[in-house]
C-alpha atoms as a PDB file:
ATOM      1  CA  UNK A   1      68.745  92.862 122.681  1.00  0.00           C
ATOM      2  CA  UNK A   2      71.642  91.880 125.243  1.00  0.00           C
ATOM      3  CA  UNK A   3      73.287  93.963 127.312  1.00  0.00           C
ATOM      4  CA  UNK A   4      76.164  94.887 125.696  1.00  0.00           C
ATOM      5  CA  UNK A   5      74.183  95.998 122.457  1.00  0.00           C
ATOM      6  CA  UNK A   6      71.789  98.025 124.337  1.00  0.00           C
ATOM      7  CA  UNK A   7      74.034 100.056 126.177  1.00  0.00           C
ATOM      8  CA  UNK A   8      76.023 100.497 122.667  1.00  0.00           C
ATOM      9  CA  UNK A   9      72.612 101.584 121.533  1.00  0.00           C
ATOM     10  CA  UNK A  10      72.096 104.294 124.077  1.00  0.00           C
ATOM     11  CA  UNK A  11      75.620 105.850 123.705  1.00  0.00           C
ATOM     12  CA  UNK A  12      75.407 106.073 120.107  1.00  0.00           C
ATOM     13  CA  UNK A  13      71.908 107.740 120.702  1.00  0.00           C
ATOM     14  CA  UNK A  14      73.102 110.079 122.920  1.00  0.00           C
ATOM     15  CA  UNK A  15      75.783 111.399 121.419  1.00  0.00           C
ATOM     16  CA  UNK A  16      73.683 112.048 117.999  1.00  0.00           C
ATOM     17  CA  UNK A  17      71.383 113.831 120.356  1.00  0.00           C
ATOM     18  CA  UNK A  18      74.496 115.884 121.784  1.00  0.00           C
ATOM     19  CA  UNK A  19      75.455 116.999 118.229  1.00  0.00           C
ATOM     20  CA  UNK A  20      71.797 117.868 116.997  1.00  0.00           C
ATOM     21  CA  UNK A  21      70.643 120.140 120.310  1.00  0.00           C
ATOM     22  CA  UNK A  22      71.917 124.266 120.516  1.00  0.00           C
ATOM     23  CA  UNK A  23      71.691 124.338 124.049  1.00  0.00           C
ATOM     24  CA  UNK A  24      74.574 123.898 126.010  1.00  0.00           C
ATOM     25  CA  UNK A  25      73.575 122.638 129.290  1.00  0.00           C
ATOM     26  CA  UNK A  26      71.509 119.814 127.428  1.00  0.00           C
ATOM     27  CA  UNK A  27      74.728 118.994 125.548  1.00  0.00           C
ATOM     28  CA  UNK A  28      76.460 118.593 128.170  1.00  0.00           C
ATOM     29  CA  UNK A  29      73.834 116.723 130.025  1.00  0.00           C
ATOM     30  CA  UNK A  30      73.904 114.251 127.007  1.00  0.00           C
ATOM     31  CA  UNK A  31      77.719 113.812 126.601  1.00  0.00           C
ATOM     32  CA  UNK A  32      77.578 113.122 130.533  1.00  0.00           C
ATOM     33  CA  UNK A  33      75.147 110.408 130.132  1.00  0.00           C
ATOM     34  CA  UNK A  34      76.866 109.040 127.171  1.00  0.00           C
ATOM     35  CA  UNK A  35      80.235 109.297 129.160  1.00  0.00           C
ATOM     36  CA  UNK A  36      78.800 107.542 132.025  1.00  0.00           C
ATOM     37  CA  UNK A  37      77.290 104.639 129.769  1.00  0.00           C
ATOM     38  CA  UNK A  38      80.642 104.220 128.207  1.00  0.00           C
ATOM     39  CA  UNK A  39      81.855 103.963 131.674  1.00  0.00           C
ATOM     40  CA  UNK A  40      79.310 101.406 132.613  1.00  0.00           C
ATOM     41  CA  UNK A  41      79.893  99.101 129.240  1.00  0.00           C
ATOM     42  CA  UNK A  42      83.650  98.755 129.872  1.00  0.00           C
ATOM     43  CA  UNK A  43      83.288  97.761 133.487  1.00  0.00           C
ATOM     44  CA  UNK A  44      80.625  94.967 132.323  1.00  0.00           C
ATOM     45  CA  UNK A  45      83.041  94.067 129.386  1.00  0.00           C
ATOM     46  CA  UNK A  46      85.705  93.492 131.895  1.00  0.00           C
ATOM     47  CA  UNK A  47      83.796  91.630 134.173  1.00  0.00           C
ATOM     48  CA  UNK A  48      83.465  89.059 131.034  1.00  0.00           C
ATOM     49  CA  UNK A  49      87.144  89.143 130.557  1.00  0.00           C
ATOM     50  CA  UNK A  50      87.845  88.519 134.203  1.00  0.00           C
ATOM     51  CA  UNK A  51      84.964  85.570 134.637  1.00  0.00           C
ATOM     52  CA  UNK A  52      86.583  83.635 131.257  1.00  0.00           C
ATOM     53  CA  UNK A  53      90.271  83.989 132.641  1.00  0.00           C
ATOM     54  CA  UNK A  54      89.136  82.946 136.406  1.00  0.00           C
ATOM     55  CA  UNK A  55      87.627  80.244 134.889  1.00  0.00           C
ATOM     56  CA  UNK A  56      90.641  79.361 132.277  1.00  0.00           C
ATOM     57  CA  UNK A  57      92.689  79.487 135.628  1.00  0.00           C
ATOM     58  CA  UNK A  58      90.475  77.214 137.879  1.00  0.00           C
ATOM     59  CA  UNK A  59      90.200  74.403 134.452  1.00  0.00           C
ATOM     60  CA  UNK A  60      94.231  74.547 134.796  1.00  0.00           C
ATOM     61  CA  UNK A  61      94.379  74.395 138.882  1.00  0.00           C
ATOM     62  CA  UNK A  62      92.298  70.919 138.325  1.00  0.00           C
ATOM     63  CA  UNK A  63      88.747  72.844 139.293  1.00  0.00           C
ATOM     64  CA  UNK A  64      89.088  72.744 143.125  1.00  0.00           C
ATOM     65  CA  UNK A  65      86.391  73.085 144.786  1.00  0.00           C
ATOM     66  CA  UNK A  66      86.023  76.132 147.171  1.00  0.00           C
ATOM     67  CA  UNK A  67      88.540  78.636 145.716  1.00  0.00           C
ATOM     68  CA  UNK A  68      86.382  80.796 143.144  1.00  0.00           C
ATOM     69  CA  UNK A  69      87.499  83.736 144.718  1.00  0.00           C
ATOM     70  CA  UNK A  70      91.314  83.079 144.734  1.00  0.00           C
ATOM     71  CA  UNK A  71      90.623  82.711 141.330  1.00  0.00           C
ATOM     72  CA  UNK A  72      88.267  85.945 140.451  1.00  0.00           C
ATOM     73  CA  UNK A  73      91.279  87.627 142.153  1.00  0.00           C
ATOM     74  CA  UNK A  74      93.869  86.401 140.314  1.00  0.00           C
ATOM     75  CA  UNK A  75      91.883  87.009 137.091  1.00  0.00           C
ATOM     76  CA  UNK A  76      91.546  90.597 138.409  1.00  0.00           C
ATOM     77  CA  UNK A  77      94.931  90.769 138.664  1.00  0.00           C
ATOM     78  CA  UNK A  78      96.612  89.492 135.791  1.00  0.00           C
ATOM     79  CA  UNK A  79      94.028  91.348 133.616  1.00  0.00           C
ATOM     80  CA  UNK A  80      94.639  94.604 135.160  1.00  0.00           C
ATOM     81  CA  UNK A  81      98.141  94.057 134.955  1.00  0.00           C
ATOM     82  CA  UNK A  82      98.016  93.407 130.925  1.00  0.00           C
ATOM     83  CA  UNK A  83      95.913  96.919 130.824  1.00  0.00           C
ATOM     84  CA  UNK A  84      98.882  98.616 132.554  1.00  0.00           C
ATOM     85  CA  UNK A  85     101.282  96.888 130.107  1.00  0.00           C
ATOM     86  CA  UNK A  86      98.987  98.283 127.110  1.00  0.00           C
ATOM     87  CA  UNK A  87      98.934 102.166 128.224  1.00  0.00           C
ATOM     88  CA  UNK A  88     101.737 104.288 126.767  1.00  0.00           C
ATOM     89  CA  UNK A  89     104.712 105.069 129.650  1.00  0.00           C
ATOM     90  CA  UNK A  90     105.059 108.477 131.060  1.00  0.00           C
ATOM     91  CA  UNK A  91     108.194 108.894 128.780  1.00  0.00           C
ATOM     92  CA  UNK A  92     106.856 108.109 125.712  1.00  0.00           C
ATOM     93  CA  UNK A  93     103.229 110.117 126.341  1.00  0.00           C
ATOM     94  CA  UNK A  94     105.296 113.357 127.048  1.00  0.00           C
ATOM     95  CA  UNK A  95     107.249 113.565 123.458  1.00  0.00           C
END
């Protein structure tokens, strides 16, 4: 099982455990955990996202040698930037 599918595994376990126990601290406990797996799944999703674009970006630059990290960076950036784009505006949120 990669990954990705493991951590999906967990959460999804987790969170039927959250819903089947009565006591509150172990609820909470397990919604924690399942937060903080969610947490952990996104960042490795992006990390995906960011290593194709860098490498989309270094294939167009002519793959120099010696500038991954301009690259990563750049990837960081424009991604980021596109997940700004993609949350609702402060205007719009409040209505």
């Amino acid at each position: 099982m990669d990954e990705q599918k493991k951590l999906e595994h967990q959460i999804e376990l987790a969170t039927r455990a959250a819903a089947l126990v009565k006591d509150e601290s172990t609820v909470q406990r397990f919604r924690s955990f399942a937060d903080e797996l969610t947490r952990k799944l996104r960042r490795m999703m992006r990390r995906g996202q960011v290593r194709a674009r860098a490498y989309e970006l270094w294939e167009q630059a002519g793959r120099p040698a010696g500038r991954e990290l301009d690259f990563w960076l750049e990837a960081e950036r424009q991604i980021e930037g596109e997940r700004e784009e993609r949350k609702p505006s402060d205007a719009s949120s409040k209505r």
